[in-house]
PDB file of N, CA and C in Angstrom:
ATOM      1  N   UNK A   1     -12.267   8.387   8.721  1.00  0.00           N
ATOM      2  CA  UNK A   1     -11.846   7.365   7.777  1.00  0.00           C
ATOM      3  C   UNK A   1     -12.204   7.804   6.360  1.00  0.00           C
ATOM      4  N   UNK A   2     -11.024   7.410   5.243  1.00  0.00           N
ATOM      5  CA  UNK A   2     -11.258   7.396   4.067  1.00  0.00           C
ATOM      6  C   UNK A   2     -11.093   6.218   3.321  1.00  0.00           C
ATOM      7  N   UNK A   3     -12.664   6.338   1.907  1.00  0.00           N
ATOM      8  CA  UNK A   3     -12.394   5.122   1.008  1.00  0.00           C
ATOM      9  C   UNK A   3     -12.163   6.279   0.172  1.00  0.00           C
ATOM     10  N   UNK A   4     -11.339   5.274  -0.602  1.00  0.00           N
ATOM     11  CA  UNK A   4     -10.792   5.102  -1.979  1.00  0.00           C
ATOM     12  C   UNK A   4     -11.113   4.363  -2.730  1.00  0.00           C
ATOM     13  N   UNK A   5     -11.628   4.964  -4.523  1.00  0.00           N
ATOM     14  CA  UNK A   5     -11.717   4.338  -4.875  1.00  0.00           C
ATOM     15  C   UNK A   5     -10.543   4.548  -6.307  1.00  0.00           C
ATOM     16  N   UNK A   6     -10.100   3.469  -6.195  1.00  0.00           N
ATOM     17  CA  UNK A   6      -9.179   3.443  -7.459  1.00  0.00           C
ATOM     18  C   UNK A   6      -9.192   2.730  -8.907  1.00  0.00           C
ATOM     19  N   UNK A   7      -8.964   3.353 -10.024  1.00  0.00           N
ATOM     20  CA  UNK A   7      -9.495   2.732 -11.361  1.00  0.00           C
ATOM     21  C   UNK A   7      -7.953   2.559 -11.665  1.00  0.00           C
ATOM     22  N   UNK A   8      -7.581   1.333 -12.825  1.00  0.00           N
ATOM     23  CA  UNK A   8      -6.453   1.463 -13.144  1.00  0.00           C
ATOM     24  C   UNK A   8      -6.279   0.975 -14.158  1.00  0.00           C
ATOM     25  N   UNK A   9      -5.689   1.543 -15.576  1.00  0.00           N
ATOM     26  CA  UNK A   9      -5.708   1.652 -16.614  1.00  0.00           C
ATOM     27  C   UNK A   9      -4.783   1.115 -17.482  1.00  0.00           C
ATOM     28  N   UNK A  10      -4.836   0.388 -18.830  1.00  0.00           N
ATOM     29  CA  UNK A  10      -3.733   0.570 -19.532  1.00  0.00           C
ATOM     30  C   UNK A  10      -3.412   2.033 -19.986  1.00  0.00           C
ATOM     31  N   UNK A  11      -2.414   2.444 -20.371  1.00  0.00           N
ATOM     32  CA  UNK A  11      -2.023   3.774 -21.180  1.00  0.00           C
ATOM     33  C   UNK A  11      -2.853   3.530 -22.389  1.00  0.00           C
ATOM     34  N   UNK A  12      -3.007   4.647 -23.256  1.00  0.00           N
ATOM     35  CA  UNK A  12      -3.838   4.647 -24.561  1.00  0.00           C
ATOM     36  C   UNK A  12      -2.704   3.747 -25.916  1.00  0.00           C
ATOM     37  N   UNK A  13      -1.338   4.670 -25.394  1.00  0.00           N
ATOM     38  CA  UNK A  13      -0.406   3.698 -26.139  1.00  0.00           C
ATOM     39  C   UNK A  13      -0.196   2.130 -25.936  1.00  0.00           C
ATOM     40  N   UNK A  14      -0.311   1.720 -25.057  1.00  0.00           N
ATOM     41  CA  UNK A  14      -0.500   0.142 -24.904  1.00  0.00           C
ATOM     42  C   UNK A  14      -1.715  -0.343 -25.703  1.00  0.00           C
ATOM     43  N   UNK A  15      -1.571  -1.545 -26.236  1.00  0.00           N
ATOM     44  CA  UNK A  15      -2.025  -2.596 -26.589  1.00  0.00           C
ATOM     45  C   UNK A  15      -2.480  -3.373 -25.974  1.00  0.00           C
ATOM     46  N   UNK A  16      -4.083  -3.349 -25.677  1.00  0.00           N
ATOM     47  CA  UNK A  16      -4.504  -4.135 -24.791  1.00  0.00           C
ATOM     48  C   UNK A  16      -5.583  -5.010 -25.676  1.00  0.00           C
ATOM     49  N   UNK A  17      -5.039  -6.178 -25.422  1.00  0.00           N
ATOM     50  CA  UNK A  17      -5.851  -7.109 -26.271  1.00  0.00           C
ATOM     51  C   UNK A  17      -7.277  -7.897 -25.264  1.00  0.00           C
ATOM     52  N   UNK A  18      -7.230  -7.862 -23.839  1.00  0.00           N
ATOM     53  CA  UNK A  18      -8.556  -8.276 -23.521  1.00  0.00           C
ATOM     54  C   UNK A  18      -9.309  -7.413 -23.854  1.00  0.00           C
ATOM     55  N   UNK A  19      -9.504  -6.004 -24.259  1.00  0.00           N
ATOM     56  CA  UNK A  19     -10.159  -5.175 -24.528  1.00  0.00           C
ATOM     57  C   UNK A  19     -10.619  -5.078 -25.441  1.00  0.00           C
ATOM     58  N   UNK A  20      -9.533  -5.188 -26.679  1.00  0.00           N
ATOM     59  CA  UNK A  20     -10.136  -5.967 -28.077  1.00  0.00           C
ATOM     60  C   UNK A  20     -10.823  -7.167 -28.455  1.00  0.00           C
ATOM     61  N   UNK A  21     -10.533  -8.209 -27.284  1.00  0.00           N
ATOM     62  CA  UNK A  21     -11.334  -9.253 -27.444  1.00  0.00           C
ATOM     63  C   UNK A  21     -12.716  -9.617 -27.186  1.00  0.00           C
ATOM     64  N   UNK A  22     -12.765  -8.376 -25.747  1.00  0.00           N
ATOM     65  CA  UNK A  22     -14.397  -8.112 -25.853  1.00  0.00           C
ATOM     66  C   UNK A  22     -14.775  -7.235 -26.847  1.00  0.00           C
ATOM     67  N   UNK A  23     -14.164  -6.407 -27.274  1.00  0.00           N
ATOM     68  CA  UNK A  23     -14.899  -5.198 -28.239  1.00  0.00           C
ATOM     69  C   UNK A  23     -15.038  -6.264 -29.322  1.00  0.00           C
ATOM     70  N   UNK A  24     -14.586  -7.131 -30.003  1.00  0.00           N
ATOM     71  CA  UNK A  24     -14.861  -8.013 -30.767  1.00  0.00           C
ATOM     72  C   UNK A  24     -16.011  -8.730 -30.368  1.00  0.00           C
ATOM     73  N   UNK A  25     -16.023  -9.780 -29.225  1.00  0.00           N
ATOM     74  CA  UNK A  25     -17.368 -10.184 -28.559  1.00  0.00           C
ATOM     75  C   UNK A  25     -18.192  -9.502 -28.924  1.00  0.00           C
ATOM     76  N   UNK A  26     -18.703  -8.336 -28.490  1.00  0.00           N
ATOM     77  CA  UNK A  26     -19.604  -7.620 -28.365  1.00  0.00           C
ATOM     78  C   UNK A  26     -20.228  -7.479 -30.044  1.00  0.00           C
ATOM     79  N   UNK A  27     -19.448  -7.102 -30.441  1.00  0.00           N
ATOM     80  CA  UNK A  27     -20.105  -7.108 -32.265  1.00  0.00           C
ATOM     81  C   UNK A  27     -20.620  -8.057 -32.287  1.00  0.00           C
ATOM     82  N   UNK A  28     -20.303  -9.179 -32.152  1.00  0.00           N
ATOM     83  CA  UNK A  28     -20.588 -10.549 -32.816  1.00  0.00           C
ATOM     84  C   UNK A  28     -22.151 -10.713 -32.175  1.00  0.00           C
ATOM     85  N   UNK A  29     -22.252 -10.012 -31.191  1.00  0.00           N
ATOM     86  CA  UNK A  29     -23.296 -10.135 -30.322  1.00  0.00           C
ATOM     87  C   UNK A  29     -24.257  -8.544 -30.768  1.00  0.00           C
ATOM     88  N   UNK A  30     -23.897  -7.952 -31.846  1.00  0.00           N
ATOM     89  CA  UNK A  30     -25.033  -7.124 -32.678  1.00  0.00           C
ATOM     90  C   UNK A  30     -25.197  -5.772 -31.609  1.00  0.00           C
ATOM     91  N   UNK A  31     -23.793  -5.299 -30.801  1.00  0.00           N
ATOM     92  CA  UNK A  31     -23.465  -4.480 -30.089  1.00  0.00           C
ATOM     93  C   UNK A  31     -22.537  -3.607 -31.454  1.00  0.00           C
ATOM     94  N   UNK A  32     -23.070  -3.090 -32.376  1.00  0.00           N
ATOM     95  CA  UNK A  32     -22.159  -2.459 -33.597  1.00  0.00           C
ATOM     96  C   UNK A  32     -21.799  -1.188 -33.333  1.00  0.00           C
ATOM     97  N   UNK A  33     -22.363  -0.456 -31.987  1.00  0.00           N
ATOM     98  CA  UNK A  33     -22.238   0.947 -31.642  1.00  0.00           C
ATOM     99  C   UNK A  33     -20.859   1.306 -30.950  1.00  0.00           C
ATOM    100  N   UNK A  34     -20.635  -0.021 -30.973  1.00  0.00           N
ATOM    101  CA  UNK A  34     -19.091  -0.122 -29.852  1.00  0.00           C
ATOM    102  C   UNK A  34     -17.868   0.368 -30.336  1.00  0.00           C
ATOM    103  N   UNK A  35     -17.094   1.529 -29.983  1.00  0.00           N
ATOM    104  CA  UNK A  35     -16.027   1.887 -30.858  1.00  0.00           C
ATOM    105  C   UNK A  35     -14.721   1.279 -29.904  1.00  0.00           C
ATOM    106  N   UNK A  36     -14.809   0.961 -28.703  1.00  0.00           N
ATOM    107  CA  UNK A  36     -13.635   1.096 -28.131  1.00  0.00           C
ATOM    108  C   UNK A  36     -13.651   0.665 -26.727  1.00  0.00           C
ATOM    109  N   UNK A  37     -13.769  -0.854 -26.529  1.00  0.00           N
ATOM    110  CA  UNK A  37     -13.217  -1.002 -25.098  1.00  0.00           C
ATOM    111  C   UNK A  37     -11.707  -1.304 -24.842  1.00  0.00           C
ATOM    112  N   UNK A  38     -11.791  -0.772 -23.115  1.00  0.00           N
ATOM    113  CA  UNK A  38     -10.205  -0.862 -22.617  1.00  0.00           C
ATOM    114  C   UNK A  38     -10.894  -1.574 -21.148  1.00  0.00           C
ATOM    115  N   UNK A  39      -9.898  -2.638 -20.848  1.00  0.00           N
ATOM    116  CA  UNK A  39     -10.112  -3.558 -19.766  1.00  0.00           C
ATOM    117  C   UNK A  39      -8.893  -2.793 -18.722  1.00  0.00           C
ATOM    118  N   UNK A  40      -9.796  -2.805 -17.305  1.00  0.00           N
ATOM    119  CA  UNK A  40      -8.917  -2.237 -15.792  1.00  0.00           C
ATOM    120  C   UNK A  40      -8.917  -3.177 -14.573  1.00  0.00           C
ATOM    121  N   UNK A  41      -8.480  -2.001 -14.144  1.00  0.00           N
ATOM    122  CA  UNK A  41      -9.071  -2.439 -12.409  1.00  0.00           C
ATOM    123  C   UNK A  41      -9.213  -1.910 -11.741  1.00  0.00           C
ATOM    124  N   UNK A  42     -10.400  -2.340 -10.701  1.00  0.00           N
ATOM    125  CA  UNK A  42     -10.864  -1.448  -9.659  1.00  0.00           C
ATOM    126  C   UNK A  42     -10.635  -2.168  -8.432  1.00  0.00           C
ATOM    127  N   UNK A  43     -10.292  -0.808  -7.734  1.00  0.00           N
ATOM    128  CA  UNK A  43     -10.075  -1.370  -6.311  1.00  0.00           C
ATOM    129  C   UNK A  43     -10.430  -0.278  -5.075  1.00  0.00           C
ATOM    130  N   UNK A  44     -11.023  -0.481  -4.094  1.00  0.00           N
ATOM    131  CA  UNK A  44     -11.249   0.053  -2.937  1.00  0.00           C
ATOM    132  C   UNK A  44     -10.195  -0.441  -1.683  1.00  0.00           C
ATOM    133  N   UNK A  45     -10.031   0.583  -1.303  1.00  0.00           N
ATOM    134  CA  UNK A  45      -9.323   0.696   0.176  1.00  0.00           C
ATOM    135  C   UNK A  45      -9.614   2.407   0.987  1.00  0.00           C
ATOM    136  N   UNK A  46      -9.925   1.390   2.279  1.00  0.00           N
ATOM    137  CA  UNK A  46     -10.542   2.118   3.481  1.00  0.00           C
ATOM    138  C   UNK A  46      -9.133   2.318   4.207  1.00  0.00           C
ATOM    139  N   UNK A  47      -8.920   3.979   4.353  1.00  0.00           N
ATOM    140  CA  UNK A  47      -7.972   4.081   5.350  1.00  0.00           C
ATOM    141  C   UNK A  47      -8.658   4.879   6.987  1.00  0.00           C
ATOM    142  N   UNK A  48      -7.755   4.464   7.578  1.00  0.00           N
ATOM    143  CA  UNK A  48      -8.176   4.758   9.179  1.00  0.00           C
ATOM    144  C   UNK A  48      -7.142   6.160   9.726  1.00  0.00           C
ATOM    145  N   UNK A  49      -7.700   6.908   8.771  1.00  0.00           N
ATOM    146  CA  UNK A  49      -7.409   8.635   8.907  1.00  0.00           C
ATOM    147  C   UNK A  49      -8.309   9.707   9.058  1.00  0.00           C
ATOM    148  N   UNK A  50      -7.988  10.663   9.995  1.00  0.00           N
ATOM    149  CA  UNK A  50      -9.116  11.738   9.546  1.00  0.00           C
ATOM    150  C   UNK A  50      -8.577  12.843   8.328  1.00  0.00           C
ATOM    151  N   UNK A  51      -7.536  12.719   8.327  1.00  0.00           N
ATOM    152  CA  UNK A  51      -6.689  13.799   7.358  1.00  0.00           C
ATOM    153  C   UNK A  51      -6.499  13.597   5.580  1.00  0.00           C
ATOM    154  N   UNK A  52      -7.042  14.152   5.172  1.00  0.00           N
ATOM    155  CA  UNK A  52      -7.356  13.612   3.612  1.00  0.00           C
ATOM    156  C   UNK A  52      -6.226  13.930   3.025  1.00  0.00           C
ATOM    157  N   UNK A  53      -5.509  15.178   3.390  1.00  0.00           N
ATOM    158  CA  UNK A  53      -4.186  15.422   2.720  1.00  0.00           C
ATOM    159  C   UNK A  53      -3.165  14.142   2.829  1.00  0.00           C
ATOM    160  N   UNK A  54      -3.478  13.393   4.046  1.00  0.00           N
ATOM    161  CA  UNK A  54      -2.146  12.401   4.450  1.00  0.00           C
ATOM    162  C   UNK A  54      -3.054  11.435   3.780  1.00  0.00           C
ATOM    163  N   UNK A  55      -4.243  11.074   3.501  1.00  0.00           N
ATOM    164  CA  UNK A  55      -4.551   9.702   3.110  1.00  0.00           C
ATOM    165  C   UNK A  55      -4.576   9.471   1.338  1.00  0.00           C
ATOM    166  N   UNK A  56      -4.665  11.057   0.765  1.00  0.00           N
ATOM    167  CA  UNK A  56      -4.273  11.238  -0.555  1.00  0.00           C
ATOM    168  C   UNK A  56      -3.180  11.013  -0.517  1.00  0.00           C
ATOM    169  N   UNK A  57      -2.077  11.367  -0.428  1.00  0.00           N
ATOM    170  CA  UNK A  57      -0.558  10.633  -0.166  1.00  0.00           C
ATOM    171  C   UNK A  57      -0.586   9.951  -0.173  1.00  0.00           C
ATOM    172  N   UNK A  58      -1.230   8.950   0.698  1.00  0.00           N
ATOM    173  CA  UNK A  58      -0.919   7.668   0.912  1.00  0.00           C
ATOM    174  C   UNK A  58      -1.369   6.566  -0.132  1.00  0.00           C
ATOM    175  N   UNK A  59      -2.428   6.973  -1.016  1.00  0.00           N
ATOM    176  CA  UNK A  59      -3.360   6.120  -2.118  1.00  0.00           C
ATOM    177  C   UNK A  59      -2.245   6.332  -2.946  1.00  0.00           C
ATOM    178  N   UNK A  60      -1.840   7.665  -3.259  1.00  0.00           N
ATOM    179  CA  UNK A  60      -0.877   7.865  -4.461  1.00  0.00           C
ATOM    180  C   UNK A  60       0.469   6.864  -4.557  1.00  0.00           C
ATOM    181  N   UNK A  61       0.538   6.992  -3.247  1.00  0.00           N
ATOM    182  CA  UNK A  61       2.187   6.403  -2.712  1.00  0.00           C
ATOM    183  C   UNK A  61       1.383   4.945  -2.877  1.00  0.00           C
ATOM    184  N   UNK A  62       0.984   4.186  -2.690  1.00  0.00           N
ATOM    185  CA  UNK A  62       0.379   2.715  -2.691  1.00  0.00           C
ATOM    186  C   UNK A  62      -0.067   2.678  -4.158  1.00  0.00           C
ATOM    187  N   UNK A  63      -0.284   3.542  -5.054  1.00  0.00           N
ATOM    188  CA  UNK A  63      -0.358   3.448  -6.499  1.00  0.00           C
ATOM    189  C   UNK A  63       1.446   3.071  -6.850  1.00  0.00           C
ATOM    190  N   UNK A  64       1.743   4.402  -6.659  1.00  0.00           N
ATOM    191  CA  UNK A  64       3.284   4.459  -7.773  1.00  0.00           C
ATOM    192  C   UNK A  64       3.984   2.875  -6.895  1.00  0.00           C
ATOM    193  N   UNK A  65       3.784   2.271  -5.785  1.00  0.00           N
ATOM    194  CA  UNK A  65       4.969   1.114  -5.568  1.00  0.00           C
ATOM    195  C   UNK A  65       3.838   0.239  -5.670  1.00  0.00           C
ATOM    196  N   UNK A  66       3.133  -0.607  -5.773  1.00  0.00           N
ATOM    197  CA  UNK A  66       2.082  -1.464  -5.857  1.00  0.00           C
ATOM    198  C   UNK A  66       0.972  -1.788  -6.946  1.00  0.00           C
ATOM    199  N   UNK A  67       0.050  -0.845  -7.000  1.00  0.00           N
ATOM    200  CA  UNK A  67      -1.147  -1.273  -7.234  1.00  0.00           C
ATOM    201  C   UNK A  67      -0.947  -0.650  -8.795  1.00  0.00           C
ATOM    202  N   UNK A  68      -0.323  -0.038  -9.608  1.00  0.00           N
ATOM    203  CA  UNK A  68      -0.333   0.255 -10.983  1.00  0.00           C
ATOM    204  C   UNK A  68       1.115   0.038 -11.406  1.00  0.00           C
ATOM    205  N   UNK A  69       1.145  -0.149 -12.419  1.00  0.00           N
ATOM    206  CA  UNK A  69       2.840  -0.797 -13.417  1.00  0.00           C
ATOM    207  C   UNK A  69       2.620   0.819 -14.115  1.00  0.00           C
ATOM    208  N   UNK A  70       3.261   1.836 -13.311  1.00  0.00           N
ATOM    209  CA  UNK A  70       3.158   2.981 -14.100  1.00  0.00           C
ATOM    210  C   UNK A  70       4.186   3.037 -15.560  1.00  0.00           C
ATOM    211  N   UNK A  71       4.909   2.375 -15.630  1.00  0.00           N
ATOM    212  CA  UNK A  71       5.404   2.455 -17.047  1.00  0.00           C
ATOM    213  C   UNK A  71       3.817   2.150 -17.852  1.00  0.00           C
ATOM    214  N   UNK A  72       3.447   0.952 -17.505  1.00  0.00           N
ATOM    215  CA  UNK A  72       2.263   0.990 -18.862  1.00  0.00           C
ATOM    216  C   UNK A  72       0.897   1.311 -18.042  1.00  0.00           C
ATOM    217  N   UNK A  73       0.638   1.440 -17.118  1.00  0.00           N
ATOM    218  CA  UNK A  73      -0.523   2.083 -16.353  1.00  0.00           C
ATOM    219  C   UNK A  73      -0.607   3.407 -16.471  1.00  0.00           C
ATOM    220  N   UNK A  74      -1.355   3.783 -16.500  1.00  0.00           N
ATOM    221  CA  UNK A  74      -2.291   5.118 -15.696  1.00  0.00           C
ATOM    222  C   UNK A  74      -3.710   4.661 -14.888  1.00  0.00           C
ATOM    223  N   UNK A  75      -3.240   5.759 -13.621  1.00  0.00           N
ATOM    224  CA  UNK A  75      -4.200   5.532 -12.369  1.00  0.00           C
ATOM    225  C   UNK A  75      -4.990   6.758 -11.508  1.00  0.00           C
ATOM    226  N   UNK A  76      -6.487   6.630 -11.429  1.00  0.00           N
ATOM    227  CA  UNK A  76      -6.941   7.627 -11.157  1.00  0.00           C
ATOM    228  C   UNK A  76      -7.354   7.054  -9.848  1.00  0.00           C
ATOM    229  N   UNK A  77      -8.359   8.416  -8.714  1.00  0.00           N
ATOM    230  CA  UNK A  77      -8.743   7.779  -7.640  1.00  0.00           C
ATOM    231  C   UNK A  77      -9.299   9.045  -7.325  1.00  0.00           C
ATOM    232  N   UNK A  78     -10.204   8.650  -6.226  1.00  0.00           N
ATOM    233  CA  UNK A  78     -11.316   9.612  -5.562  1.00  0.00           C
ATOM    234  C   UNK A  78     -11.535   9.135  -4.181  1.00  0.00           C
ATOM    235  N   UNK A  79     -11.786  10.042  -3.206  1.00  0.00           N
ATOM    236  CA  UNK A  79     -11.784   9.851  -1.755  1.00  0.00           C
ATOM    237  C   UNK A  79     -12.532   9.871  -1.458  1.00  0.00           C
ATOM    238  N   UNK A  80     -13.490   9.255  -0.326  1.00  0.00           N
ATOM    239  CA  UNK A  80     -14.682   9.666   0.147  1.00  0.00           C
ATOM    240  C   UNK A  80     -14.873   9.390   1.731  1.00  0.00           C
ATOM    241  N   UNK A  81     -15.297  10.127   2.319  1.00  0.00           N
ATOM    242  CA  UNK A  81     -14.960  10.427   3.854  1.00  0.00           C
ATOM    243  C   UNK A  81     -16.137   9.006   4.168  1.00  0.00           C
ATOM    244  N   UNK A  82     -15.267   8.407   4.813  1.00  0.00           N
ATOM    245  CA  UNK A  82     -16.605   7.554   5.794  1.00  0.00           C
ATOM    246  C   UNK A  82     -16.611   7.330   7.257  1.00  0.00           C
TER     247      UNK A  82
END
């Protein structure tokens, strides 16, 4: 079996305003070191494979139709045998 863990991103070109709204928060709160948050998502999924080549496929393939809006997403991920 493999987990996955998946992060998922706005693009740098998008405009993401919850991100600005905490990076704003955060000043106000005497956090002045802050140059730059970007708000995601994380997600885990356990697949019931021994084959990492087919279960990388398969995270990717469950990214591009599901789990990221690749027009304005970018999506990373990492496997880990369990």
């Amino acid at each position: 079996m493999y987990k996955a863990e998946i992060k998922v991103l706005l693009k740098q070109s998008v405009l993401d305003p919850q991100g600005q709204a905490v990076e704003k928060a955060l000043a106000t709160l005497s956090y002045d070191n802050v140059e730059h948050v970007r708000i995601g998502k994380y997600m885990e999924v356990t697949l019931r494979t021994n084959d990492r080549a087919a279960a990388e496929a398969q995270v990717r393939e469950m990214c591009e139709r599901l789990l990221a809006n690749t027009v304005i997403e970018d999506y990373t991920f990492a496997l880990a045998e369990v």
